[in-house]
C-alpha atoms as a PDB file:
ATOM      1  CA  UNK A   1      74.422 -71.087   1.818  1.00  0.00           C
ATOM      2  CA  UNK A   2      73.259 -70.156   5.088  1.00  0.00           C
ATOM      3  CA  UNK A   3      71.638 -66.391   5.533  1.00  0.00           C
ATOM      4  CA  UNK A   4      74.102 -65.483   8.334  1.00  0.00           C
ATOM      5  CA  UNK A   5      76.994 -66.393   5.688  1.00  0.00           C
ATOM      6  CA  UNK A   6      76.162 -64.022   3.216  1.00  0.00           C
ATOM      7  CA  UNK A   7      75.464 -61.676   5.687  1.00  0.00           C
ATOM      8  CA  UNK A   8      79.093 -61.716   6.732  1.00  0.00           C
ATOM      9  CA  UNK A   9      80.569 -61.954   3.690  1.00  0.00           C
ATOM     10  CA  UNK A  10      78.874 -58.712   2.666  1.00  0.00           C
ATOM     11  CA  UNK A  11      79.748 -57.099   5.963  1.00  0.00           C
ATOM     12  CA  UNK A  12      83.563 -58.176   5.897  1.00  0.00           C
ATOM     13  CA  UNK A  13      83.324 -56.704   2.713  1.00  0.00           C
ATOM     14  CA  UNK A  14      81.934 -53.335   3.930  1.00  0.00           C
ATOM     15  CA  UNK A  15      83.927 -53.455   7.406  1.00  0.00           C
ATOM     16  CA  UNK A  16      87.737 -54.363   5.770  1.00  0.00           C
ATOM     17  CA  UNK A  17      90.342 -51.234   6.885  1.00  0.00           C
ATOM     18  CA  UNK A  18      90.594 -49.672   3.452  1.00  0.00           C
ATOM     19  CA  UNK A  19      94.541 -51.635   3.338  1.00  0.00           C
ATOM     20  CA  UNK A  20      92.648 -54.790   2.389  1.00  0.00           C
ATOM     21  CA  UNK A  21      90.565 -56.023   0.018  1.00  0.00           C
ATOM     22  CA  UNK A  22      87.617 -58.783   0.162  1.00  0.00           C
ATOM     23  CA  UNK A  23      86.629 -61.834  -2.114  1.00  0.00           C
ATOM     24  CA  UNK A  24      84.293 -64.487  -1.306  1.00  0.00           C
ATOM     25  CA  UNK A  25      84.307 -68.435  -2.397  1.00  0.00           C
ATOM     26  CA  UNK A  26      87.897 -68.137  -3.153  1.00  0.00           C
ATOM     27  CA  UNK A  27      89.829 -71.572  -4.215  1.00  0.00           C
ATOM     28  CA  UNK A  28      93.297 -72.048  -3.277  1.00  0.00           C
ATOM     29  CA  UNK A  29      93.767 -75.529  -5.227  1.00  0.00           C
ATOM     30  CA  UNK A  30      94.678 -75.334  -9.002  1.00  0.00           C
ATOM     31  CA  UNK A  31      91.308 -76.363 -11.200  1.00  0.00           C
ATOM     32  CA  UNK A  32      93.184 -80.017 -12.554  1.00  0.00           C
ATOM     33  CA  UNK A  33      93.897 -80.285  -8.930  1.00  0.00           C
ATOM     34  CA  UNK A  34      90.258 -80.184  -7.846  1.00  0.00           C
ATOM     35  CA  UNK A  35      89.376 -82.214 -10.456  1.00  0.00           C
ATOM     36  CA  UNK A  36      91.487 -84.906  -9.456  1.00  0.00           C
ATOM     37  CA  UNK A  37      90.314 -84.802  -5.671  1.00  0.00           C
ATOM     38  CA  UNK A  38      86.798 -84.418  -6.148  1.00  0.00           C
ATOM     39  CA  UNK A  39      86.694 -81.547  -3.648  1.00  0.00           C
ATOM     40  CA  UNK A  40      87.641 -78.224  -3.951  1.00  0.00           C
ATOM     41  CA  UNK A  41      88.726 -76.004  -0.662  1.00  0.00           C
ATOM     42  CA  UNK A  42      87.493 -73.120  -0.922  1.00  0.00           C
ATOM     43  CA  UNK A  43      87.304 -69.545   1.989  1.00  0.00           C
ATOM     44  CA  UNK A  44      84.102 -67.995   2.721  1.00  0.00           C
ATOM     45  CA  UNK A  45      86.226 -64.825   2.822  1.00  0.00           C
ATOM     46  CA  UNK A  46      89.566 -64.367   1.506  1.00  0.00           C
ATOM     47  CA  UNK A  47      91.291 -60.633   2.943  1.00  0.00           C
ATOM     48  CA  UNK A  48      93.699 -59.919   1.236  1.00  0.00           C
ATOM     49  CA  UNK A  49      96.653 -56.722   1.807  1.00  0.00           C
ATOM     50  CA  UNK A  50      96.534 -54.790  -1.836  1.00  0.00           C
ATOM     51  CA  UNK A  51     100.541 -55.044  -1.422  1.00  0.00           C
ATOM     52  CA  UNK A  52     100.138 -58.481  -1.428  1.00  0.00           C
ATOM     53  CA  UNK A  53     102.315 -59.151   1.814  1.00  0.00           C
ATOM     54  CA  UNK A  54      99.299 -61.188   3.815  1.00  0.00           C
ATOM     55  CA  UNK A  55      96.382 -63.195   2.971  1.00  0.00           C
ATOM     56  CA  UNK A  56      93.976 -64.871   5.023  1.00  0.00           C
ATOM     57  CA  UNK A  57      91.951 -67.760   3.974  1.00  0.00           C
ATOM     58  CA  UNK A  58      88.452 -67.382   6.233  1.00  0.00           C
ATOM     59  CA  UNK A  59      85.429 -69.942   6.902  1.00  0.00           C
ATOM     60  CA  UNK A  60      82.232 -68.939   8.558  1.00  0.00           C
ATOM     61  CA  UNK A  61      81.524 -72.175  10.696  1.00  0.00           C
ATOM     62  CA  UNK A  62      78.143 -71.308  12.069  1.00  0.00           C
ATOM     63  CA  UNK A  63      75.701 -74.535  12.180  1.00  0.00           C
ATOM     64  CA  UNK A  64      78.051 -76.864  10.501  1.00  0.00           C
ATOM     65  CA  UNK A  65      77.405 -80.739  12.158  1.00  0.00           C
ATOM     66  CA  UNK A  66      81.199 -81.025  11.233  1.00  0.00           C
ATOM     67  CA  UNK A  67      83.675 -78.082  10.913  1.00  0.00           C
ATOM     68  CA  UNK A  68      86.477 -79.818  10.975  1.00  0.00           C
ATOM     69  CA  UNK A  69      85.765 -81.098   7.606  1.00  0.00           C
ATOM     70  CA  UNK A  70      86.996 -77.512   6.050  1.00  0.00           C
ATOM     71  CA  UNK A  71      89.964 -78.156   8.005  1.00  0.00           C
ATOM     72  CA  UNK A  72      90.594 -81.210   6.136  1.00  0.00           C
ATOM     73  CA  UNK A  73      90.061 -79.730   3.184  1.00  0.00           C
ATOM     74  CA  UNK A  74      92.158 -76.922   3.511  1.00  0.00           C
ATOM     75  CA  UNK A  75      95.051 -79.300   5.240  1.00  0.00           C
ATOM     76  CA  UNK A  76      94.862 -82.281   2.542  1.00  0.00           C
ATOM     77  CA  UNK A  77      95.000 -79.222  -0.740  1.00  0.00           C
ATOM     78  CA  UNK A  78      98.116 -78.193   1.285  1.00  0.00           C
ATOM     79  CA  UNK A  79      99.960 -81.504   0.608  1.00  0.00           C
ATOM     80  CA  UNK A  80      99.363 -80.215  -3.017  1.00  0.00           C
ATOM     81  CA  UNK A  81      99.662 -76.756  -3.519  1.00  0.00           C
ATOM     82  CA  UNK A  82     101.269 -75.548  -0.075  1.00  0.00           C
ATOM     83  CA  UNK A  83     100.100 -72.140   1.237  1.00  0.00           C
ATOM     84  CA  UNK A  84     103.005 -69.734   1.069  1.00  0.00           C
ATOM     85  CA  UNK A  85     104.178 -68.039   4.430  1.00  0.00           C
ATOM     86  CA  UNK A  86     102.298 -64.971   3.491  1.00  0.00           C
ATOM     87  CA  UNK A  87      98.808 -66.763   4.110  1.00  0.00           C
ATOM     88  CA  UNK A  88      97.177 -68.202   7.154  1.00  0.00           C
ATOM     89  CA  UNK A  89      93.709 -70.321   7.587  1.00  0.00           C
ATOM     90  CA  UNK A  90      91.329 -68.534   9.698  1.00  0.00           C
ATOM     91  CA  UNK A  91      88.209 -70.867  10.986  1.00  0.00           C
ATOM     92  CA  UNK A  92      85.494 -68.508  13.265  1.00  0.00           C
ATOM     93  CA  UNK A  93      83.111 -70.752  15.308  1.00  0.00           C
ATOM     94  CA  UNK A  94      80.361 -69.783  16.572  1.00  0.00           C
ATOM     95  CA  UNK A  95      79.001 -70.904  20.196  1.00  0.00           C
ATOM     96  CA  UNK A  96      76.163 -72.643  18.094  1.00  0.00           C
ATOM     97  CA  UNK A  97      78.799 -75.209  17.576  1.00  0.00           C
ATOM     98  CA  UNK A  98      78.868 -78.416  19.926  1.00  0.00           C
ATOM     99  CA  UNK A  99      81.146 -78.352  22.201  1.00  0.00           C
ATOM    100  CA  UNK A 100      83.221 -82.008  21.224  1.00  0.00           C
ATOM    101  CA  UNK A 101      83.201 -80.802  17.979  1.00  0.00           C
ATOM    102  CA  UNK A 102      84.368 -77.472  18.330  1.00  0.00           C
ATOM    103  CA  UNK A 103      86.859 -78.969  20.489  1.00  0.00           C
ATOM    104  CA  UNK A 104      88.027 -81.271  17.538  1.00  0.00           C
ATOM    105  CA  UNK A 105      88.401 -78.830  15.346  1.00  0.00           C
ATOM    106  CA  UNK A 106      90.409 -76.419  17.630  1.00  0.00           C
ATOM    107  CA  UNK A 107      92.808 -79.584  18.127  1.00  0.00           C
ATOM    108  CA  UNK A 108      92.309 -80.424  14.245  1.00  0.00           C
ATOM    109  CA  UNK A 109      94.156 -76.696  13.969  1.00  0.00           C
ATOM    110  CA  UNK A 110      97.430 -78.201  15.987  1.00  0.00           C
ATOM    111  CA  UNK A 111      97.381 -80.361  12.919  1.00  0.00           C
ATOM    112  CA  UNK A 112      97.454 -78.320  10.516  1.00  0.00           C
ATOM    113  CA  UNK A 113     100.740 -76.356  12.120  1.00  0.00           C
ATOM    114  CA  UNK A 114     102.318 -79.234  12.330  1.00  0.00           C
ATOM    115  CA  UNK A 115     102.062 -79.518   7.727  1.00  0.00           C
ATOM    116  CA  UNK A 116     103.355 -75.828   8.201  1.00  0.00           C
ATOM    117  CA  UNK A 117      99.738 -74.111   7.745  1.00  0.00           C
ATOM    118  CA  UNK A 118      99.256 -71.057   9.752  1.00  0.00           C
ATOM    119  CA  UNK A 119      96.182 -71.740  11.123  1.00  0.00           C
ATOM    120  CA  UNK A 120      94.121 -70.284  13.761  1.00  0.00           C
ATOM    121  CA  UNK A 121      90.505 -71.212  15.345  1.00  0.00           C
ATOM    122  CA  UNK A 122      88.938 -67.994  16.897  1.00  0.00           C
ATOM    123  CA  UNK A 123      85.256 -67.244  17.827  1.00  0.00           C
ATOM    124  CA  UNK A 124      82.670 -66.073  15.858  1.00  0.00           C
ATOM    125  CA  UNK A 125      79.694 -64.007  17.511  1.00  0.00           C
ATOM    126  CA  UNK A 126      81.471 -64.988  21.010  1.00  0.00           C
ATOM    127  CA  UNK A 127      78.981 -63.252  23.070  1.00  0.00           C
ATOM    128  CA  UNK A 128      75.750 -64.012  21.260  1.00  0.00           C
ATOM    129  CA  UNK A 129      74.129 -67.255  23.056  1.00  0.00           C
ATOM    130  CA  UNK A 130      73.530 -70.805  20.453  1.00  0.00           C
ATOM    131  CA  UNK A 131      69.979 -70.295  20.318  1.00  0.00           C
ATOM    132  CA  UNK A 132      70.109 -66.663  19.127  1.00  0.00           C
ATOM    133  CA  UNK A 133      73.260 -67.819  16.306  1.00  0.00           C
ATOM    134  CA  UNK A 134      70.484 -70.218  15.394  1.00  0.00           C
ATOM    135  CA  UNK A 135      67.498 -67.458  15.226  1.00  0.00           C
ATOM    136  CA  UNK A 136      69.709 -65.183  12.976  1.00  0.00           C
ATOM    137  CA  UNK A 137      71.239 -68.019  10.653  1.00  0.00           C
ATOM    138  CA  UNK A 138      67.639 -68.090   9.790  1.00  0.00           C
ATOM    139  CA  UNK A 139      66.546 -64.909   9.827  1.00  0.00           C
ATOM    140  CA  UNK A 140      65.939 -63.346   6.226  1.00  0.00           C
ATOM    141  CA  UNK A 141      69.179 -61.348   4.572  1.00  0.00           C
ATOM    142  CA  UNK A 142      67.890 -58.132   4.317  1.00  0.00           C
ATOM    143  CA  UNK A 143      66.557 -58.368   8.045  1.00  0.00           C
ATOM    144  CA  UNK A 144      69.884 -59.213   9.224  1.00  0.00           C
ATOM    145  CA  UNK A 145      71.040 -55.762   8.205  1.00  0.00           C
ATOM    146  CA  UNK A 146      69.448 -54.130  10.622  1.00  0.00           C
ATOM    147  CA  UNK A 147      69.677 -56.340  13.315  1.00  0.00           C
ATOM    148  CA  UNK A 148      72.787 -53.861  14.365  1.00  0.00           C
ATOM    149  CA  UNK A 149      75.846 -57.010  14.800  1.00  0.00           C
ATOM    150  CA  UNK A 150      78.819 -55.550  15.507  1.00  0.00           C
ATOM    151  CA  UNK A 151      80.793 -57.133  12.443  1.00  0.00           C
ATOM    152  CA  UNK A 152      83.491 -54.607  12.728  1.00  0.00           C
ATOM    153  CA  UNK A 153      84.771 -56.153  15.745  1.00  0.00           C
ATOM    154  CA  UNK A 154      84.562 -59.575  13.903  1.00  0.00           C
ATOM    155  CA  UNK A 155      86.869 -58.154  10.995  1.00  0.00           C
ATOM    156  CA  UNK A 156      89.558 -56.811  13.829  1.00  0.00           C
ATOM    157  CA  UNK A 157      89.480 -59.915  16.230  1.00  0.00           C
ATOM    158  CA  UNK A 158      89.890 -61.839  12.728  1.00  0.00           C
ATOM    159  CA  UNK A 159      92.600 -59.705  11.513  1.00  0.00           C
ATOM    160  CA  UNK A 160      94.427 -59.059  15.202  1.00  0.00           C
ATOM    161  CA  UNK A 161      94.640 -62.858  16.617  1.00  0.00           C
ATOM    162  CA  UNK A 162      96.688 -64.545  13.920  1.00  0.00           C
ATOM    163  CA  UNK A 163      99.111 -61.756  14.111  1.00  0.00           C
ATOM    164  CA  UNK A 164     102.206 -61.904  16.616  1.00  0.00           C
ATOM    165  CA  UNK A 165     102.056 -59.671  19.130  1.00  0.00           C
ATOM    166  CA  UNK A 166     105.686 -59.874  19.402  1.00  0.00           C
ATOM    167  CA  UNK A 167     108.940 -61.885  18.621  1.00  0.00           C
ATOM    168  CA  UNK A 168     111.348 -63.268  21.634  1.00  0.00           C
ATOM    169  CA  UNK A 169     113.899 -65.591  21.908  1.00  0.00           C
ATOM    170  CA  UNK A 170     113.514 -67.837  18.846  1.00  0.00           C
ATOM    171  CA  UNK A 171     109.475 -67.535  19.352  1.00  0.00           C
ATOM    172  CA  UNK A 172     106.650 -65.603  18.596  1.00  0.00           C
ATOM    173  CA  UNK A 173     104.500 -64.650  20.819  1.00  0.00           C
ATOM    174  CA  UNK A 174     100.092 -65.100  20.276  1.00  0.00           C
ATOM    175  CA  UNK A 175      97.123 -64.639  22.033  1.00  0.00           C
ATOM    176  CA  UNK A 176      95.353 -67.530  22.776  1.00  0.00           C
ATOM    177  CA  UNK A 177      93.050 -67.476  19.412  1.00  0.00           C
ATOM    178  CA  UNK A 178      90.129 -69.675  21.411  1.00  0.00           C
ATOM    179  CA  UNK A 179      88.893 -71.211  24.967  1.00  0.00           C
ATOM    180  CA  UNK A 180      90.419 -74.574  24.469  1.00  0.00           C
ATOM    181  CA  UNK A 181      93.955 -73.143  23.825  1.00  0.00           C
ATOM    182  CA  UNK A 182      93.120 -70.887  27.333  1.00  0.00           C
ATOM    183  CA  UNK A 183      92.081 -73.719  29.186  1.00  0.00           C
ATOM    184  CA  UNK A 184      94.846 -75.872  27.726  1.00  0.00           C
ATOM    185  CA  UNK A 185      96.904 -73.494  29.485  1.00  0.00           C
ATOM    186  CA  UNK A 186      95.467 -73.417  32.695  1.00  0.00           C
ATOM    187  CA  UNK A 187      96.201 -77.452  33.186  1.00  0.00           C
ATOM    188  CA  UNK A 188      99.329 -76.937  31.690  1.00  0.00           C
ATOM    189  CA  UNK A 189     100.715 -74.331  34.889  1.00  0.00           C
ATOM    190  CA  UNK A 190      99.226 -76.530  37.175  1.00  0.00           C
ATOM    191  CA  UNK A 191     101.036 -79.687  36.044  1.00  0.00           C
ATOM    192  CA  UNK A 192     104.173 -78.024  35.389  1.00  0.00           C
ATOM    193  CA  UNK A 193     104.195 -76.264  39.344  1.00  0.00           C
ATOM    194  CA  UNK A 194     103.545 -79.940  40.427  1.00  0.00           C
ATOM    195  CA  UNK A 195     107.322 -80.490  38.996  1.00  0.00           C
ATOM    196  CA  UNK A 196     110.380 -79.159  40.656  1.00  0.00           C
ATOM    197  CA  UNK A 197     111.652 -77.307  37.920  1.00  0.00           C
ATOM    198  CA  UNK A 198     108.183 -75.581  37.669  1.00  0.00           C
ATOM    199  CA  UNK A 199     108.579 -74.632  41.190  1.00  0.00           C
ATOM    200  CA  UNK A 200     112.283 -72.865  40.868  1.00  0.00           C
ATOM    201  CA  UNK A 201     110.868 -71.251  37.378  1.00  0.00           C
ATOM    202  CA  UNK A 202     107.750 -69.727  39.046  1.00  0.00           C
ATOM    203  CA  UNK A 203     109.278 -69.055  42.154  1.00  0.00           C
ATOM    204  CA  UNK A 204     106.127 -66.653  44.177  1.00  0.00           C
ATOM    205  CA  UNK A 205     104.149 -64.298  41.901  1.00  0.00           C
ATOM    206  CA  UNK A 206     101.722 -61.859  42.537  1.00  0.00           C
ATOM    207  CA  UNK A 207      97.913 -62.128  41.248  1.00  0.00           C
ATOM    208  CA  UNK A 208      94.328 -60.546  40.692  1.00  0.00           C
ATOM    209  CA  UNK A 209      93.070 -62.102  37.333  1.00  0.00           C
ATOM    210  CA  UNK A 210      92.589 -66.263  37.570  1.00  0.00           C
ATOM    211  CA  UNK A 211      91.097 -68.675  34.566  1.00  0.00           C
ATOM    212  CA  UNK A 212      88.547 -70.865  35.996  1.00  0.00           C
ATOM    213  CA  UNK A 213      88.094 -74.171  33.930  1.00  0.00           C
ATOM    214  CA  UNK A 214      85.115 -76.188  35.142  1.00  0.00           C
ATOM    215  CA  UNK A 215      85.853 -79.432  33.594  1.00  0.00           C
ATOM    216  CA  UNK A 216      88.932 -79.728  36.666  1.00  0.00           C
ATOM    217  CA  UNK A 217      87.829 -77.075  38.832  1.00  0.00           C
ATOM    218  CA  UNK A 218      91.403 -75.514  38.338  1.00  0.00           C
ATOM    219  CA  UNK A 219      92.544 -72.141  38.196  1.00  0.00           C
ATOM    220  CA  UNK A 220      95.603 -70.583  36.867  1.00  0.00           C
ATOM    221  CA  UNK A 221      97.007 -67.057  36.312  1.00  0.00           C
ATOM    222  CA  UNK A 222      95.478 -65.013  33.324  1.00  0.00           C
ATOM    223  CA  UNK A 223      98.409 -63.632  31.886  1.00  0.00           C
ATOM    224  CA  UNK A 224      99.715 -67.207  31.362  1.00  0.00           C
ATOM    225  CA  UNK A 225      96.551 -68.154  30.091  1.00  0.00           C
ATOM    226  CA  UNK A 226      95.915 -65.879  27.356  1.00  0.00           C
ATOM    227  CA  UNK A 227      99.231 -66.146  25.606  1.00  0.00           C
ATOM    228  CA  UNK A 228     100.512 -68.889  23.278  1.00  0.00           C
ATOM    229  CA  UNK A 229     103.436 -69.455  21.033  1.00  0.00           C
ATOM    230  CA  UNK A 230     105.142 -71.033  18.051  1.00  0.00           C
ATOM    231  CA  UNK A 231     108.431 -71.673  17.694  1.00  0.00           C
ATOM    232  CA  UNK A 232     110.555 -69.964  15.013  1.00  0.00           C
ATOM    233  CA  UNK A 233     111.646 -72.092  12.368  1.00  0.00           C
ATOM    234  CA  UNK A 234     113.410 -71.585   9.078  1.00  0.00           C
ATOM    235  CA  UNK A 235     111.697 -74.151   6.734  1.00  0.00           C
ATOM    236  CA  UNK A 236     109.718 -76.717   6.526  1.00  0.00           C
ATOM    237  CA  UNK A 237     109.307 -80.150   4.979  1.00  0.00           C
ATOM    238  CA  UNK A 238     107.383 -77.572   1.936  1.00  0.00           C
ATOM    239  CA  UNK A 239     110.393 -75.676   1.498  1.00  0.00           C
ATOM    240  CA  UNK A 240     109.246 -72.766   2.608  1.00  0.00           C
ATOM    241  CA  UNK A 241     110.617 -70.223   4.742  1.00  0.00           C
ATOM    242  CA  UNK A 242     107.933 -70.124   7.791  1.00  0.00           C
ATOM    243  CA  UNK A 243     107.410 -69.437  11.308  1.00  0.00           C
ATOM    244  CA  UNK A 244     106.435 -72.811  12.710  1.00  0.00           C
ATOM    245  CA  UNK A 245     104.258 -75.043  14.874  1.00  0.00           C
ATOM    246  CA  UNK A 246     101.778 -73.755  17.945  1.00  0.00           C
ATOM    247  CA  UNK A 247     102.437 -74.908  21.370  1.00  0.00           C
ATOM    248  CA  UNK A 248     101.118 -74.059  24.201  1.00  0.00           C
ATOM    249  CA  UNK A 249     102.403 -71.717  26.927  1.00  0.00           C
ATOM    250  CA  UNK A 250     105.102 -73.271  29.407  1.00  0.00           C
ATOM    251  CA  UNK A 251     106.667 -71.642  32.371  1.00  0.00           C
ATOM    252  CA  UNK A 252     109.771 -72.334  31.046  1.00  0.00           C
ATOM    253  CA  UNK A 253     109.059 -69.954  28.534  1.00  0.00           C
ATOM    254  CA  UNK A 254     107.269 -67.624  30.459  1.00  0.00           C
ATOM    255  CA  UNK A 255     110.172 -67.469  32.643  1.00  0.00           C
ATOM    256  CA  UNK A 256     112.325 -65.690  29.861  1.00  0.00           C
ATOM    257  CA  UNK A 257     109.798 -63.280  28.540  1.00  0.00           C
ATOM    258  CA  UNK A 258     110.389 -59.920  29.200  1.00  0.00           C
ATOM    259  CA  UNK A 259     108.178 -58.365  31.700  1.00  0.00           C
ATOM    260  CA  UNK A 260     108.593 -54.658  30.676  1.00  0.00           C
ATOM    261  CA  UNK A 261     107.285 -55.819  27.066  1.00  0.00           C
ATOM    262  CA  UNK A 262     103.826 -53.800  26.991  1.00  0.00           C
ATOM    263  CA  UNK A 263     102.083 -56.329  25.128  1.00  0.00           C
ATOM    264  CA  UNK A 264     102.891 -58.822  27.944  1.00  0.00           C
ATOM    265  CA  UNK A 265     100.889 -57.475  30.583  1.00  0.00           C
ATOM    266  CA  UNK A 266      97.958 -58.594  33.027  1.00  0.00           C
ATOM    267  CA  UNK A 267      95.727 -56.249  32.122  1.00  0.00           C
ATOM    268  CA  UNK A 268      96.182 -57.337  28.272  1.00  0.00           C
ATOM    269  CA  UNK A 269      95.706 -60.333  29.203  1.00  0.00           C
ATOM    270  CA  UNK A 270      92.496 -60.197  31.112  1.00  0.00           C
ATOM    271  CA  UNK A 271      90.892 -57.851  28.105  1.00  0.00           C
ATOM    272  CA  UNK A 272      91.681 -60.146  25.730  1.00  0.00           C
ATOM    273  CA  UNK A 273      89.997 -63.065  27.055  1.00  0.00           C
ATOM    274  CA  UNK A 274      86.659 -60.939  27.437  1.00  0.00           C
ATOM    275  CA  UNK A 275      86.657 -58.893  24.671  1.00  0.00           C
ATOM    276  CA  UNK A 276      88.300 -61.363  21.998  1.00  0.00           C
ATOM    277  CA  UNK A 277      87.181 -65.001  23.552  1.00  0.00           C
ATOM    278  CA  UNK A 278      83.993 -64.272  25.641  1.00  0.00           C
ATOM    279  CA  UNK A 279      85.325 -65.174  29.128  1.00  0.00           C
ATOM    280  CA  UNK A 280      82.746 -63.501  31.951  1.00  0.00           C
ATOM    281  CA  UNK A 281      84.304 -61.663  34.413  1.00  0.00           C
ATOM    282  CA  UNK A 282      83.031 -63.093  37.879  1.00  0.00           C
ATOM    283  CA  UNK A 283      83.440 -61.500  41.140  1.00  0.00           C
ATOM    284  CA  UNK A 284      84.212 -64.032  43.469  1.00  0.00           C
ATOM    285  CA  UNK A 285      81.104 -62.441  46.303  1.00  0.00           C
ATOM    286  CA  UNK A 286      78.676 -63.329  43.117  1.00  0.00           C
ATOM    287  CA  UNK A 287      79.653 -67.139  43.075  1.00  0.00           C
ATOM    288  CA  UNK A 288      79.510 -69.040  46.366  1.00  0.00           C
ATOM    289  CA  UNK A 289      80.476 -72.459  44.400  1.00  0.00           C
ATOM    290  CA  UNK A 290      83.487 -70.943  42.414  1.00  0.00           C
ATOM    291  CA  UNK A 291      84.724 -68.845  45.133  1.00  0.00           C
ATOM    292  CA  UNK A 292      84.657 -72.219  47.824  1.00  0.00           C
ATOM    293  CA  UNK A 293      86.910 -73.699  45.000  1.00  0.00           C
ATOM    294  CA  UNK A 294      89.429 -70.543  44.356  1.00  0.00           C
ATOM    295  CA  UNK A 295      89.803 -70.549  48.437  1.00  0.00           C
ATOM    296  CA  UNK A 296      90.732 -74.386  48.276  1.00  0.00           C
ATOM    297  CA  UNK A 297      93.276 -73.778  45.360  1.00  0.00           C
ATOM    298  CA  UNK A 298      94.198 -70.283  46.157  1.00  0.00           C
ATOM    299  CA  UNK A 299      95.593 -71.996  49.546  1.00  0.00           C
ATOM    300  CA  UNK A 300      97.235 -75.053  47.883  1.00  0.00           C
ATOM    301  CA  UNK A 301      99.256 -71.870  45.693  1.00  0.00           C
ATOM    302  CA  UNK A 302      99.928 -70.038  48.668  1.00  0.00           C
ATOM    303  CA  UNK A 303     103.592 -70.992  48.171  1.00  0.00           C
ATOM    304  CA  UNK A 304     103.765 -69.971  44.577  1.00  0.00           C
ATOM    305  CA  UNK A 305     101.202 -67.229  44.398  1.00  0.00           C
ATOM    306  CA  UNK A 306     100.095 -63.521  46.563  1.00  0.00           C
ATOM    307  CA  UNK A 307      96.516 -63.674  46.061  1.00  0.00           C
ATOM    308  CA  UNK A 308      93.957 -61.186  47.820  1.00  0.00           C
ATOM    309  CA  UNK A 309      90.901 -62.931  47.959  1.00  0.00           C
ATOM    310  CA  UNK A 310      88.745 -60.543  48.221  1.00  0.00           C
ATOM    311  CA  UNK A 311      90.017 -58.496  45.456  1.00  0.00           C
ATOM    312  CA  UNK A 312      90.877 -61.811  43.424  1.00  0.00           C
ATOM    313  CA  UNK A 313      88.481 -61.555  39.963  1.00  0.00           C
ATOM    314  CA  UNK A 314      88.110 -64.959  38.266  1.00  0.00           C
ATOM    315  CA  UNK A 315      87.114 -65.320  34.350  1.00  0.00           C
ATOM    316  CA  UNK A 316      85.159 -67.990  33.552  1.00  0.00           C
ATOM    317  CA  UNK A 317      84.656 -69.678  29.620  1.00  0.00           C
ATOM    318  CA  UNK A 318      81.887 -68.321  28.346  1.00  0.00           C
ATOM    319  CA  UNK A 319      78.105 -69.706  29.140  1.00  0.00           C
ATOM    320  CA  UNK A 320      77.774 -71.545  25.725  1.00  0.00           C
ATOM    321  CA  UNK A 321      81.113 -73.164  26.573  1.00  0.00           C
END
């Protein structure tokens, strides 16, 4: 086991609001089970509520060449011995990930949903750069310790982002839990206002905080970037009473959410992405190549969206991205 893994697991263990409790190298599958299939699925971390009312199955994918094969663990042992709604699989990647494959695994998550697994991919480390995850998953296990990583805010972005931030008309309502489900987003409101239905649900909105993706060179609002949601279901091919599958933000959605819910605000929106995903705030005078594409874009919108320009902030996916 990699150095940064037990690291973690002793830290989540130390770090876990006193509510929970911690165990590490957990199985989920019955022992004959395993047996059977040759592989056994199995959580780095598993935090559990003493009242027994949540569980969360964790992995630690920090060098791996293929994450998504814990996915496929955890999704095949489902078939098997399905998860009750109480639980959710938790996967935090770290930016020493490739891209594709972090990518695939994020995706591989959509798949999982759609068995009836709550499952979430969220960032691990999201502001430490892939040569530094490297350095440290090397770096000896008692000189990790005082290194000084902030794994208190990896216990509360683990415990906060597979939570619903709140329930509205036969949805629940996420943040986006990683950068592919934010840029996702930010193609999806650009198709949709292509549409005429997008148009009349959008009408003309005000906005300061835009997502950037580089792979189009498209922007979109950050509040309808940073939010997902799954619809609301009341059972599943399991059996099991569950709140379903993840889908991406829509403006047809958007369109009914109610604006004077707190936790549906711009300026939640905007923190989230930095503090929780690792987006870079980036002042459109510091980037002369960004900014020449927000203008472009920003004046295609002009009939759907008030921008100021100069005041305009942009957050881009993180460097490792």
């Amino acid at each position: 086991m990699a150095n940064l893994t037990k690291f973690l697991q002793e830290e989540f263990q130390k770090n876990c609001p006193s509510a929970w409790e911690v165990k590490h190298e957990t199985h989920f599958l019955p022992e004959t089970i395993e047996r059977l299939l040759g592989y056994a699925p199995r959580a780095d971390v598993l935090l559990a509520k003493r009242d027994g009312s949540r569980r969360l199955w964790v992995e630690f994918e920090i060098s791996r060449a293929d994450p998504v094969a814990n996915h496929a663990k955890f999704a095949t042992g489902h078939l098997f011995a399905p998860l009750p709604p109480t639980d959710s699989f938790v996967s935090m990647v770290s930016s020493h990930i490739e891209k594709g494959r972090r990518n695939l695994a994020a995706n591989t998550i959509l798949l999982m949903r759609k068995v009836g697994i709550d499952a979430f991919q969220i960032p691990l480390l999201p502001t430490i750069a892939p040569v530094r995850i490297k350095q440290l998953n090397h770096t000896p296990l008692l000189t990790l310790f005082s290194v000084g990583l902030n794994v208190r805010a990896e216990v509360n972005r683990c415990l906060t982002l597979p939570q619903p931030l709140f329930r509205m008309n036969d949805h629940k309502i996420l943040f986006a839990s990683n950068v592919l489900e934010v840029l996702l987003n930010v193609e999806r409101w650009n198709h949709e206002l292509q549409t005429p239905g997008g148009k009349q649900l959008w009408g003309k909105r005000r906005g300061q905080y835009f997502v950037y993706s580089p792979a189009s060179g498209l922007f979109a609002p950050a509040k309808f970037c940073a939010f997902t949601a799954a619809e609301i279901e009341t059972s599943t091919k399991f059996d099991t009473s569950r709140e379903g599958v993840g889908e991406f933000m829509s403006l047809n959605l958007y369109a009914t959410l109610d604006e004077r819910e707190p936790r549906f605000d711009g300026n939640v929106a905007w923190r989230h992405l930095v503090k929780n995903l690792g987006f870079d705030r980036v002042a459109l005078s510091a980037s002369g190549q960004i900014e020449n594409l927000f203008q472009k874009w920003a004046e295609i919108q002009s009939d759907f969206l008030d921008v100021s320009t100069p005041k305009a902030i942009i957050l881009s996916p993180p460097a490792w991205d």
